[in-house]
Protein backbone atom coordinates (compact mmCIF):
# COMPACT_ATOMS: atom_id res chain seq x y z
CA UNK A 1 89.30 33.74 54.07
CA UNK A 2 87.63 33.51 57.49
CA UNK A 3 85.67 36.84 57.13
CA UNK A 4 84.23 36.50 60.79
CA UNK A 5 87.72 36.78 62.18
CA UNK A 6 88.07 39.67 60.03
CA UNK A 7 85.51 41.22 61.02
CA UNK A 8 85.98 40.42 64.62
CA UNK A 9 89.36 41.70 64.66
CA UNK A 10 88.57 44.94 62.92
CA UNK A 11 85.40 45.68 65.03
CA UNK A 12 87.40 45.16 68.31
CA UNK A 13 90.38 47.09 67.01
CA UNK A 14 87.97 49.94 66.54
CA UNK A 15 86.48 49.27 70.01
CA UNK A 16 89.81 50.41 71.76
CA UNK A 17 90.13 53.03 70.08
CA UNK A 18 87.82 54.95 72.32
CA UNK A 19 88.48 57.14 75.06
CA UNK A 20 86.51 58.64 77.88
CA UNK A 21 83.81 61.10 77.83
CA UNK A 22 83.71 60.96 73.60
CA UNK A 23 80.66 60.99 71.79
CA UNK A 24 80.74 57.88 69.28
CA UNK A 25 78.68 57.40 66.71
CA UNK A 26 77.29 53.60 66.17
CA UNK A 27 77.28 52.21 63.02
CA UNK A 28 75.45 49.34 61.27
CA UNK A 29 76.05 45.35 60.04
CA UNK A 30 77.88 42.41 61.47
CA UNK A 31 81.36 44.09 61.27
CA UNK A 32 80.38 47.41 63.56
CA UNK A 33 77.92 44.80 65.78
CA UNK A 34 81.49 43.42 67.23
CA UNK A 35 82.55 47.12 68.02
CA UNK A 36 79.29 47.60 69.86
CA UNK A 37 80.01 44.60 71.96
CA UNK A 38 83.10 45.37 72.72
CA UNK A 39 82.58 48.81 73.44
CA UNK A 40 79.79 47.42 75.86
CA UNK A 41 82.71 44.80 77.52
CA UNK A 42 84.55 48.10 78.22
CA UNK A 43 81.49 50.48 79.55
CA UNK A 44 81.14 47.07 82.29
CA UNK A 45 84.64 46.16 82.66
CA UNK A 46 86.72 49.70 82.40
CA UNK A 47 83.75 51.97 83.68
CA UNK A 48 84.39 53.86 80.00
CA UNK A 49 82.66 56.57 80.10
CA UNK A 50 80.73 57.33 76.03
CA UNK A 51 77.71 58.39 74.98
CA UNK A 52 76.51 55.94 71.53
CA UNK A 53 74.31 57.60 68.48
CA UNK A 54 72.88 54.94 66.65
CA UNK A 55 72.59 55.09 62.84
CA UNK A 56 69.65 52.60 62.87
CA UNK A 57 66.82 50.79 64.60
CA UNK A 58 69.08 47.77 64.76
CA UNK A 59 72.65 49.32 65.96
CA UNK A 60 70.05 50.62 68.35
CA UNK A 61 68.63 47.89 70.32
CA UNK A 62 72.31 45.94 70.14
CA UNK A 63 73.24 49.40 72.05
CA UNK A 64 71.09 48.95 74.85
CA UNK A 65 71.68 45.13 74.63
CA UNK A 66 75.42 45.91 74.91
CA UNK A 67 74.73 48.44 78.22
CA UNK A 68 76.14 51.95 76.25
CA UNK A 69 74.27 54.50 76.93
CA UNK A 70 72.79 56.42 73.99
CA UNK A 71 71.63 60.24 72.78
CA UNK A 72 70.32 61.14 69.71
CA UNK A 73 71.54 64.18 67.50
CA UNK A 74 68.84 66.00 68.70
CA UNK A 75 70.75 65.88 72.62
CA UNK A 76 74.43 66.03 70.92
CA UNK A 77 75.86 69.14 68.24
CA UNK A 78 78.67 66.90 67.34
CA UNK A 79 80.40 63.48 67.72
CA UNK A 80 84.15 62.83 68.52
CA UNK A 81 84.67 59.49 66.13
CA UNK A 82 82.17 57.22 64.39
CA UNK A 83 82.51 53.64 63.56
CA UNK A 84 80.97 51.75 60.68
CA UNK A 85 81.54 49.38 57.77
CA UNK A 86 81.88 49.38 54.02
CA UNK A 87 80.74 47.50 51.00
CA UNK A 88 84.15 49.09 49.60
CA UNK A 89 86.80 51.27 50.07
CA UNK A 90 88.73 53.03 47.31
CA UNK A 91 92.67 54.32 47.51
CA UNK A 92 91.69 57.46 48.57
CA UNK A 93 89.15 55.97 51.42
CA UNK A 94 85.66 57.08 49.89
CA UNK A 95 83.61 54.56 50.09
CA UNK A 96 80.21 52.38 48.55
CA UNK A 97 77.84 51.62 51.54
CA UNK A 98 74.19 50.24 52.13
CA UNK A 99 73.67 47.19 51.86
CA UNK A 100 72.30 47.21 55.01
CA UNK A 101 70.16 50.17 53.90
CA UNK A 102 71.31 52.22 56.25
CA UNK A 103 73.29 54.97 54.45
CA UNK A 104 71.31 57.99 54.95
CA UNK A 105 71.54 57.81 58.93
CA UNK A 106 74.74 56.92 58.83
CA UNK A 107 76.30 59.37 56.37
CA UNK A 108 74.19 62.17 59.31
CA UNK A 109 76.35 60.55 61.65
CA UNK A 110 79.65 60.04 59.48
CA UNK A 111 79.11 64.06 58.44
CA UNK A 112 78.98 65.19 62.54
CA UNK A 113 82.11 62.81 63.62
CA UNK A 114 85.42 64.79 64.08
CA UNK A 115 86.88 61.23 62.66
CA UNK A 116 85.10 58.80 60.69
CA UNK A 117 86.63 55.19 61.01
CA UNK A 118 85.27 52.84 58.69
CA UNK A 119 85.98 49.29 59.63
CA UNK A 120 86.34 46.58 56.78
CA UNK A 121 88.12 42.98 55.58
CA UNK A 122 90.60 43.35 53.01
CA UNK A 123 88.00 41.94 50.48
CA UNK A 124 86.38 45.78 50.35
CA UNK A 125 89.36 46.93 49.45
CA UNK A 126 89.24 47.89 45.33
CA UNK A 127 90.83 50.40 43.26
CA UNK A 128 87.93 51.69 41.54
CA UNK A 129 84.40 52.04 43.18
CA UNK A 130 81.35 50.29 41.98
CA UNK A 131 83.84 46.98 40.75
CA UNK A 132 82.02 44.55 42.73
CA UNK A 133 79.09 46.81 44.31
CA UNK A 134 76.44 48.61 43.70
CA UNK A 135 75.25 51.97 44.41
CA UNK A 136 72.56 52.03 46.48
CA UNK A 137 69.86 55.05 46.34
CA UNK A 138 67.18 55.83 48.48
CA UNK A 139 64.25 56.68 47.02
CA UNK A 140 60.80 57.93 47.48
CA UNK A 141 58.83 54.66 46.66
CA UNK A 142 56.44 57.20 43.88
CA UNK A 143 59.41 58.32 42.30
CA UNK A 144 60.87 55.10 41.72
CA UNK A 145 60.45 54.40 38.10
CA UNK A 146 61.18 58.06 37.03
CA UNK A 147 64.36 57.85 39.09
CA UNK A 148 65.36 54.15 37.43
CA UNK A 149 65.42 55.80 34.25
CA UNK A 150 67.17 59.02 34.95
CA UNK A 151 69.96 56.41 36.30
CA UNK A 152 69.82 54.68 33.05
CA UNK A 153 70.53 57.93 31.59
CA UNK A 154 73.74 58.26 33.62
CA UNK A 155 75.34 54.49 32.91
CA UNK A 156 73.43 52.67 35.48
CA UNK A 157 71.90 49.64 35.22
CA UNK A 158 69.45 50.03 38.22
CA UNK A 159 67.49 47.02 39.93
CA UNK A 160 65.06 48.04 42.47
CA UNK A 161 66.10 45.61 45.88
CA UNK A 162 63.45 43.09 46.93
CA UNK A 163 63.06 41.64 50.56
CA UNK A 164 64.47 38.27 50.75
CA UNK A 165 62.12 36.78 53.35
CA UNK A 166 58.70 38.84 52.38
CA UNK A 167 57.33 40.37 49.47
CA UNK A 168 57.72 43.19 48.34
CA UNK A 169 60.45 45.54 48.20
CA UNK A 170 63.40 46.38 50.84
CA UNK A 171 61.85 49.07 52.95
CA UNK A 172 64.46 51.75 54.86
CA UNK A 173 63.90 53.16 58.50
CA UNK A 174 62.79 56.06 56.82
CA UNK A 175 59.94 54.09 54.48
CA UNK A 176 61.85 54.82 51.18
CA UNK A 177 62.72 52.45 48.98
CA UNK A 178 66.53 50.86 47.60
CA UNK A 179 67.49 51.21 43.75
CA UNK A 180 70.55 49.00 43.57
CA UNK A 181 73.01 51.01 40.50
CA UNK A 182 75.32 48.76 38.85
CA UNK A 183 78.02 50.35 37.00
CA UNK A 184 79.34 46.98 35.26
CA UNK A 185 83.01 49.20 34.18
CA UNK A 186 82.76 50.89 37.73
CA UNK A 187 82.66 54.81 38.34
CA UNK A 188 84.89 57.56 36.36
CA UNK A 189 84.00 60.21 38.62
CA UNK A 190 82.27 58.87 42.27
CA UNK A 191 82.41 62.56 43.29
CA UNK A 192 80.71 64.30 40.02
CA UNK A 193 77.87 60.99 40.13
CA UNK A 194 77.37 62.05 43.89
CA UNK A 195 76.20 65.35 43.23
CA UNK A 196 73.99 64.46 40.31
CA UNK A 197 72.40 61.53 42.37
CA UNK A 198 71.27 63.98 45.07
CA UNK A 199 70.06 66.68 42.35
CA UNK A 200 66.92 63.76 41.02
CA UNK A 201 63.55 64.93 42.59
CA UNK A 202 62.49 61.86 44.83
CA UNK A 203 65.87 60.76 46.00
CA UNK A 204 67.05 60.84 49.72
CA UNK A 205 70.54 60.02 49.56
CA UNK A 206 72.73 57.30 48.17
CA UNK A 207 75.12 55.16 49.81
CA UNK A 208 78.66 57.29 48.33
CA UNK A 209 80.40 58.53 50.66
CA UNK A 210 83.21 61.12 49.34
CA UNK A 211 85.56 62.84 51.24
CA UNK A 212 84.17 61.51 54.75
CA UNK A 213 86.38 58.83 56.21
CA UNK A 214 89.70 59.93 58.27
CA UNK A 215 90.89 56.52 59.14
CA UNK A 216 90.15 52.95 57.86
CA UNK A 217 90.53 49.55 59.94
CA UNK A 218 91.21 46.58 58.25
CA UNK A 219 91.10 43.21 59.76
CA UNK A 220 92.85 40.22 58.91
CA UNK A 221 91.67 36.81 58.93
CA UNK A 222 94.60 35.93 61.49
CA UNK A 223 92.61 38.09 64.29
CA UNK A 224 95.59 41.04 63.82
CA UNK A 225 94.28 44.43 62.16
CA UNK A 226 96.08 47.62 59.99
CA UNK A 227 95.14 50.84 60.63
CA UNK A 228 95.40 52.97 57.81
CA UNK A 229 95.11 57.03 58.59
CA UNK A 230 94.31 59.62 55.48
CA UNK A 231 97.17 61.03 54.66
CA UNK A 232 99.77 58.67 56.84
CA UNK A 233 101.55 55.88 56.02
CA UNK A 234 99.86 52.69 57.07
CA UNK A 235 100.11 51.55 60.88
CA UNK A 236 100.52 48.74 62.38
């Protein structure tokens, strides 16, 4: 599968879906990076008029790269639509993400959007989270090994992420550390495992999302995309 053209197609599928004078939130990783762009190609080329929110220090800078002009949460009460990717995407669109490390901002962001439109290839797809993904959990980095174990005591097998090009561990925007959770037979209940996640002192957030997403994008290698809408049948 040509994943780039996936990508591509889904991120600028999501780009026109924007309309003047709507708050968008800005999501992060190489699928929502060709939104960005092409929301940028529209801000230059249509005069659309948007205000971004970034949901990290990266979707940030490729912001002002892209020429969209950008408030944070503490200028805006509420967004119209966010954009952003998936690690996966169950039936009933809730969602794994995180592996950029970037879940906590961007579930803030997800949580303020009127719609949240998560953009994806049809690999993310699966019909049971945590089948080919992790759970990722944020954690304060002194609470780490408590936290490990209390995850072992709810069916995890958790691996604490390390920095591929320095030592060390992964470090967040927020200086918290990533526990990766495998669940090898994937999760019974995502939504009853969300709550208890959240309850263990030390802990952020983690990267489920339940309940949030309103519409999901998903590109095909061929450069065409389906939108899929909660609730609706699929669209072309």
């Amino acid at each position: 599968m040509d994943q780039n053209a996936a990508k591509k197609a889904a991120g600028e599928a999501a780009a026109a879906m924007a309309q003047d004078g709507q708050r968008i939130g800005l999501g992060t990783g190489s699928t929502t990076a060709y939104t960005i762009a092409a929301l940028g190609r529209r801000v230059r080329e249509e005069g659309l008029q948007i205000v971004g929110t970034p949901t990290s220090f990266a979707a940030e800078r490729l912001g002002r790269q892209h020429g969209i002009p950008l408030a944070t949460l503490d200028e805006l009460d509420a967004l119209d639509i966010a954009f952003d990717g998936a690690d996966e995407v169950s039936p009933g669109f809730d969602l794994i993400k995180g592996r950029g490390a970037a879940h906590t901002r961007e579930k803030v962001v997800a949580s303020l959007a009127a719609r949240f439109v998560v953009l994806i290839d049809p690999s993310k797809q699966v019909e049971r989270l945590g089948t080919r993904m992790p759970v990722p959990v944020e954690v304060l980095p002194m609470a780490a090994a408590p936290v490990m174990r209390a995850l072992e005591g709810l069916g995890a097998r958790p691996v604490l992420r390390m920095g591929q090009r320095k030592d060390g561990p992964v470090v967040s925007d927020q200086g918290f550390w990533i526990i990766d959770a495998h669940f090898d037979d994937g999760l019974d209940d995502p939504a009853t495992l969300d709550q208890a996640l959240l309850a263990l002192p030390g802990v952020l957030d983690h990267g489920l999302f339940i309940g949030l997403a309103t519409d999901v994008v998903v590109g095909e290698p061929s450069g065409t995309a389906r939108h899929l809408r909660k609730g609706e049948r699929e669209k072309g």
